[in-house]
C-alpha atoms as a PDB file:
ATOM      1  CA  UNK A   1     -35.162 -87.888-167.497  1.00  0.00           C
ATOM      2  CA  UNK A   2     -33.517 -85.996-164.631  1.00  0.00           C
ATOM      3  CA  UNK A   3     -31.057 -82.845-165.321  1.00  0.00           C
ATOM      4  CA  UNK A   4     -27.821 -82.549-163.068  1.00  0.00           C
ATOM      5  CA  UNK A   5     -28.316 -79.722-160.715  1.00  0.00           C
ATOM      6  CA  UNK A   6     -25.377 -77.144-162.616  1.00  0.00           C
ATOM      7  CA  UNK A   7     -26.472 -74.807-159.118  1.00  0.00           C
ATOM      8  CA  UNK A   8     -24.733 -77.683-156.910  1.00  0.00           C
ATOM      9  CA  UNK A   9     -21.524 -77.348-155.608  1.00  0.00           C
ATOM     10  CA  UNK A  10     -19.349 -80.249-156.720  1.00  0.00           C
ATOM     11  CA  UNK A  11     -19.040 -83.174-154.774  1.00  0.00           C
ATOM     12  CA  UNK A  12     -15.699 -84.688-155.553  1.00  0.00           C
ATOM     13  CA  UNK A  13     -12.496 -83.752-154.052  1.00  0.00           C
ATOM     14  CA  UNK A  14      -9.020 -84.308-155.509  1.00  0.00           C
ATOM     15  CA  UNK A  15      -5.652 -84.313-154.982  1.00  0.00           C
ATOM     16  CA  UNK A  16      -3.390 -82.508-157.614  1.00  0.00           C
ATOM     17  CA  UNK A  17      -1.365 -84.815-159.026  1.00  0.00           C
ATOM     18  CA  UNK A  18      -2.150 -87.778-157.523  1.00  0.00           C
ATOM     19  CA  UNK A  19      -4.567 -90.107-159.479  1.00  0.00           C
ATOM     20  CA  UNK A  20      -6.417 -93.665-158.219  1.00  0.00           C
ATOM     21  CA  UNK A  21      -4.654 -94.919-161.085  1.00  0.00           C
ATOM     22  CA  UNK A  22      -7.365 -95.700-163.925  1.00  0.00           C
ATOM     23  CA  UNK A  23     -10.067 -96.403-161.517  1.00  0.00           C
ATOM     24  CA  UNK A  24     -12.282 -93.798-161.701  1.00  0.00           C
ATOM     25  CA  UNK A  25     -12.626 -92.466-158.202  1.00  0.00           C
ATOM     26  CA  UNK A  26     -11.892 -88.979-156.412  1.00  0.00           C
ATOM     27  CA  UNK A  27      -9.884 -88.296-154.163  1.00  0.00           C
ATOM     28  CA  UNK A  28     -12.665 -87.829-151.508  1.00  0.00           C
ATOM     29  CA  UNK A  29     -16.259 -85.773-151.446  1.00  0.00           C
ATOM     30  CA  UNK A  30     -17.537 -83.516-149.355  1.00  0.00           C
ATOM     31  CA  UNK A  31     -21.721 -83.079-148.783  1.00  0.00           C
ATOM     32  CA  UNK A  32     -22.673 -80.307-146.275  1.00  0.00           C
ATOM     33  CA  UNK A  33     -20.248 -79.902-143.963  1.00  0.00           C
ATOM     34  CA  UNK A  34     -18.686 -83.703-143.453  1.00  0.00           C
ATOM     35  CA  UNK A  35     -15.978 -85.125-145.970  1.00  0.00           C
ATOM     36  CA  UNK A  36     -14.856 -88.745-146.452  1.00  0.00           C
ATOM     37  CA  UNK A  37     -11.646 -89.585-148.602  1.00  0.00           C
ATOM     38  CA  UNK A  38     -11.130 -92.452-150.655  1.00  0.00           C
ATOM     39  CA  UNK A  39      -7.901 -94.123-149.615  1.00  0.00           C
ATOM     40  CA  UNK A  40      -5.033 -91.611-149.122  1.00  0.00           C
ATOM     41  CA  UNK A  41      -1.427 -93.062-150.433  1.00  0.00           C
ATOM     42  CA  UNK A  42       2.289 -91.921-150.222  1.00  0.00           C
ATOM     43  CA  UNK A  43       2.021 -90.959-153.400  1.00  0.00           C
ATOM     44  CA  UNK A  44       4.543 -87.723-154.319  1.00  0.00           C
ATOM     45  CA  UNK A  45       2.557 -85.060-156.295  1.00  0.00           C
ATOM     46  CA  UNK A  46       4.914 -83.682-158.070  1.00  0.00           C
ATOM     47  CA  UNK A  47       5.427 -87.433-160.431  1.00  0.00           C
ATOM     48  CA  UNK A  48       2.264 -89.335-159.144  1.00  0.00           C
ATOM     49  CA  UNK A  49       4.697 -92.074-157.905  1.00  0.00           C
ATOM     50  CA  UNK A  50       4.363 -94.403-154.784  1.00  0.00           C
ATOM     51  CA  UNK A  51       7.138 -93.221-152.173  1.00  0.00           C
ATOM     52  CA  UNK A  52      10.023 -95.793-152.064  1.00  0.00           C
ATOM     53  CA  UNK A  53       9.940 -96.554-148.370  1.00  0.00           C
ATOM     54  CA  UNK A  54       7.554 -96.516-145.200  1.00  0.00           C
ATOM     55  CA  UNK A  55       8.927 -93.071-143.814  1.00  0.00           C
ATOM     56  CA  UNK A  56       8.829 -91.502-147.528  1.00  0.00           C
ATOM     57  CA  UNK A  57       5.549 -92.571-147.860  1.00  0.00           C
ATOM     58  CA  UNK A  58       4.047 -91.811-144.423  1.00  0.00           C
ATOM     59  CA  UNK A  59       5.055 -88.111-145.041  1.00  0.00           C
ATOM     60  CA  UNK A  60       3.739 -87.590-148.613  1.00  0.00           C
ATOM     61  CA  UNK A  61       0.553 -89.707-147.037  1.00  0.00           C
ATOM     62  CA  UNK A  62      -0.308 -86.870-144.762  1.00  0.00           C
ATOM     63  CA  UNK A  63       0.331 -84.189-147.003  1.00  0.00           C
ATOM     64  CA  UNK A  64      -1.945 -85.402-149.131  1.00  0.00           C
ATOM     65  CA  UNK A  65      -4.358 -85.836-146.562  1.00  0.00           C
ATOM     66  CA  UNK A  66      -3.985 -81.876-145.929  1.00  0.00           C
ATOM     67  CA  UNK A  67      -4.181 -81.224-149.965  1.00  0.00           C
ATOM     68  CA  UNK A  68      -7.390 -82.845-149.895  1.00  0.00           C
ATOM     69  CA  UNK A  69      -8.652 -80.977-146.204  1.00  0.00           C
ATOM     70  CA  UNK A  70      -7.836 -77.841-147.355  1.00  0.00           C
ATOM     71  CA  UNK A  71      -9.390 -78.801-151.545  1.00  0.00           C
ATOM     72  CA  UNK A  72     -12.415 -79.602-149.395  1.00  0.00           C
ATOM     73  CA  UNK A  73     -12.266 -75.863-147.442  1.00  0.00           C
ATOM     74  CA  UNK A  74     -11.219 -77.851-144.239  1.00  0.00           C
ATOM     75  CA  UNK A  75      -8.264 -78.228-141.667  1.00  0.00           C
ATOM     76  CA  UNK A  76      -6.634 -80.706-139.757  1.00  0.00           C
ATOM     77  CA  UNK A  77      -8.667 -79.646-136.929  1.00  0.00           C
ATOM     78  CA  UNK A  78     -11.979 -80.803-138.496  1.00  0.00           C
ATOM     79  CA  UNK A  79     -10.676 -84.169-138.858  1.00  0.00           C
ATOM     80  CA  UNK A  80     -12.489 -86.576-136.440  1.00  0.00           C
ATOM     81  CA  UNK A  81     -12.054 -90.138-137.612  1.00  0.00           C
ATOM     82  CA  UNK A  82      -8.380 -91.677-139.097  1.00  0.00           C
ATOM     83  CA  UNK A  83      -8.582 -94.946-140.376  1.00  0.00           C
ATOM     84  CA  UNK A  84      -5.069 -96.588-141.160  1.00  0.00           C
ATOM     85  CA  UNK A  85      -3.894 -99.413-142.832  1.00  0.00           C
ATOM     86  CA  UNK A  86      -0.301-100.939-142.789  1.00  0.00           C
ATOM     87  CA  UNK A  87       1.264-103.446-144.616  1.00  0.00           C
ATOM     88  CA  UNK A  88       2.715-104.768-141.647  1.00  0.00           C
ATOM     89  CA  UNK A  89       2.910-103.831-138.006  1.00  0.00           C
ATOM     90  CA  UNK A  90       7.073-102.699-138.679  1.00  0.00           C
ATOM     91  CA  UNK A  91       5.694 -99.498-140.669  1.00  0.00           C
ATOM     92  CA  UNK A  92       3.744 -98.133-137.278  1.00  0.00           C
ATOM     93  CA  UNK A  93       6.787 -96.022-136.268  1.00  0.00           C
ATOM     94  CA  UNK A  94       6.883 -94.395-139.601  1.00  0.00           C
ATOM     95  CA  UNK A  95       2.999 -93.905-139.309  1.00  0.00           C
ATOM     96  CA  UNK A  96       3.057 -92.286-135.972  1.00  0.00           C
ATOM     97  CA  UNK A  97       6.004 -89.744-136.525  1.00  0.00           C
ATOM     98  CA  UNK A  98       3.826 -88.192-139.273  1.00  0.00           C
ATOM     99  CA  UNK A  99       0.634 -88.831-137.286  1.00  0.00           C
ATOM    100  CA  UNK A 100       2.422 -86.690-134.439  1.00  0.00           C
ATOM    101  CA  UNK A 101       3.188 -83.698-136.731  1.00  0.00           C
ATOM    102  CA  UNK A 102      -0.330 -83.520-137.829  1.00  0.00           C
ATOM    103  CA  UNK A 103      -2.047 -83.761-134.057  1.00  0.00           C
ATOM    104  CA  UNK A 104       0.262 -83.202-131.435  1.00  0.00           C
ATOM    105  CA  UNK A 105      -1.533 -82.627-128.643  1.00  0.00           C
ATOM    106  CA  UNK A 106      -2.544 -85.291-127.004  1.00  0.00           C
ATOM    107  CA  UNK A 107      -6.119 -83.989-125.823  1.00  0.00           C
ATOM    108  CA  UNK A 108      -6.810 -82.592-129.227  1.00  0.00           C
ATOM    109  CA  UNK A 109      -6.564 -85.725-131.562  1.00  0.00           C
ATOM    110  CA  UNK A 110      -9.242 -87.599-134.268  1.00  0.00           C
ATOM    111  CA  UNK A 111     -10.161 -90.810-133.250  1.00  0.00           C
ATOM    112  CA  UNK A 112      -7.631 -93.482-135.066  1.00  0.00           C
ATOM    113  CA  UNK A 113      -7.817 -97.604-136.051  1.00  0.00           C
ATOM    114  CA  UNK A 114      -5.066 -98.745-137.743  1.00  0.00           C
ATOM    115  CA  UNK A 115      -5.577-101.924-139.140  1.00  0.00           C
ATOM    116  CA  UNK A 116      -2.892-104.821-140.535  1.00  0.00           C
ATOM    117  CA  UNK A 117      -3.718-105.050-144.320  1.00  0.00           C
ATOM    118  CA  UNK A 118      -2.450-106.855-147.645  1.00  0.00           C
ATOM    119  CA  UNK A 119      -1.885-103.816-148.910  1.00  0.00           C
ATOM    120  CA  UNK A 120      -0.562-103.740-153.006  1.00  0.00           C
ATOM    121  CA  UNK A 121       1.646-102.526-155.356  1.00  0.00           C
ATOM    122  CA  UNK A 122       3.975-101.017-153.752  1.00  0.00           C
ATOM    123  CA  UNK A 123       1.364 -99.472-150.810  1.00  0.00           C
ATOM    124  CA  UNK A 124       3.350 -99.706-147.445  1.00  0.00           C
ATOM    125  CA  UNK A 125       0.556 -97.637-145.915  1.00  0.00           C
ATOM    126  CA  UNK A 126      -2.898 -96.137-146.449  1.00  0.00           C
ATOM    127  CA  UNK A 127      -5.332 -93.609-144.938  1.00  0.00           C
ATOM    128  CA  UNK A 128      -9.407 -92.697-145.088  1.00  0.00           C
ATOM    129  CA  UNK A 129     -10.534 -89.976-143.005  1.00  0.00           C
ATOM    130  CA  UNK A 130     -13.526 -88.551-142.270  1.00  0.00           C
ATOM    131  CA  UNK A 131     -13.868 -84.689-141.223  1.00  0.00           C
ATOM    132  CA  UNK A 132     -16.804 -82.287-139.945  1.00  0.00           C
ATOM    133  CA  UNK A 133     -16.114 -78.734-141.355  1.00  0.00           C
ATOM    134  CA  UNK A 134     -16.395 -76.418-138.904  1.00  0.00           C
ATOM    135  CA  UNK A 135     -18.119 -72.535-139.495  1.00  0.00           C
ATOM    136  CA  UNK A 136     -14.935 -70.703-138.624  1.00  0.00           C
END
């Protein structure tokens, strides 16, 4: 029988407040220096509830994208992949404002794929990312 290494720095990464629901899934993990997130909602902290509208939930989106950077002792600059998902193409505007906030110069942006989804409950929009953490 094998012992859990109690030496190891955890894994999992969450989001305070916001919750996968009952599924039992974090937020994202980090190993070494790269992190991966589970899907990223709209989702406001403060009640755990799924923004009403695109823009609503395009803003609490990336803020909990930069919860779960900084949870994971990284910034937006380490983030090098975005992969989006929209629940039509009419929520792309309220994607991109956001998007723009976070990475505004044009020559210093993650790579992004936003994809056309049949997204659920509510979901208008959804994010992974992936992230190297730089030595800084």
């Amino acid at each position: 029988m094998t012992q859990a290494n109690t030496s190891r720095r955890p894994r999992s990464i969450e989001i305070e407040g916001v919750t996968h629901g009952a599924a039992p899934i974090p937020a994202g993990a980090r190993v070494g220096n790269m992190i991966y997130s589970s899907g990223i909602s709209g989702k406001d902290p403060a009640n755990d509830k799924l923004a009403a509208d695109g823009p609503a939930q395009s803003v609490f989106m990336f803020q909990n994208m930069r919860t779960l950077l900084k949870n994971g002792g990284a910034t937006l600059e380490d983030v090098v992949h975005v992969t989006a998902f929209v629940k039509d193409n009419s929520q792309r505007e309220a994607l991109n404002a956001e998007w723009l906030k976070c990475f505004p110069d044009p020559h210093d942006r993650p790579a992004r794929h936003t994809l056309v989804a049949d997204l659920q409950n509510g979901l208008l929009m959804q994010i992974e990312i992936v992230a190297v953490v730089q030595e800084r």
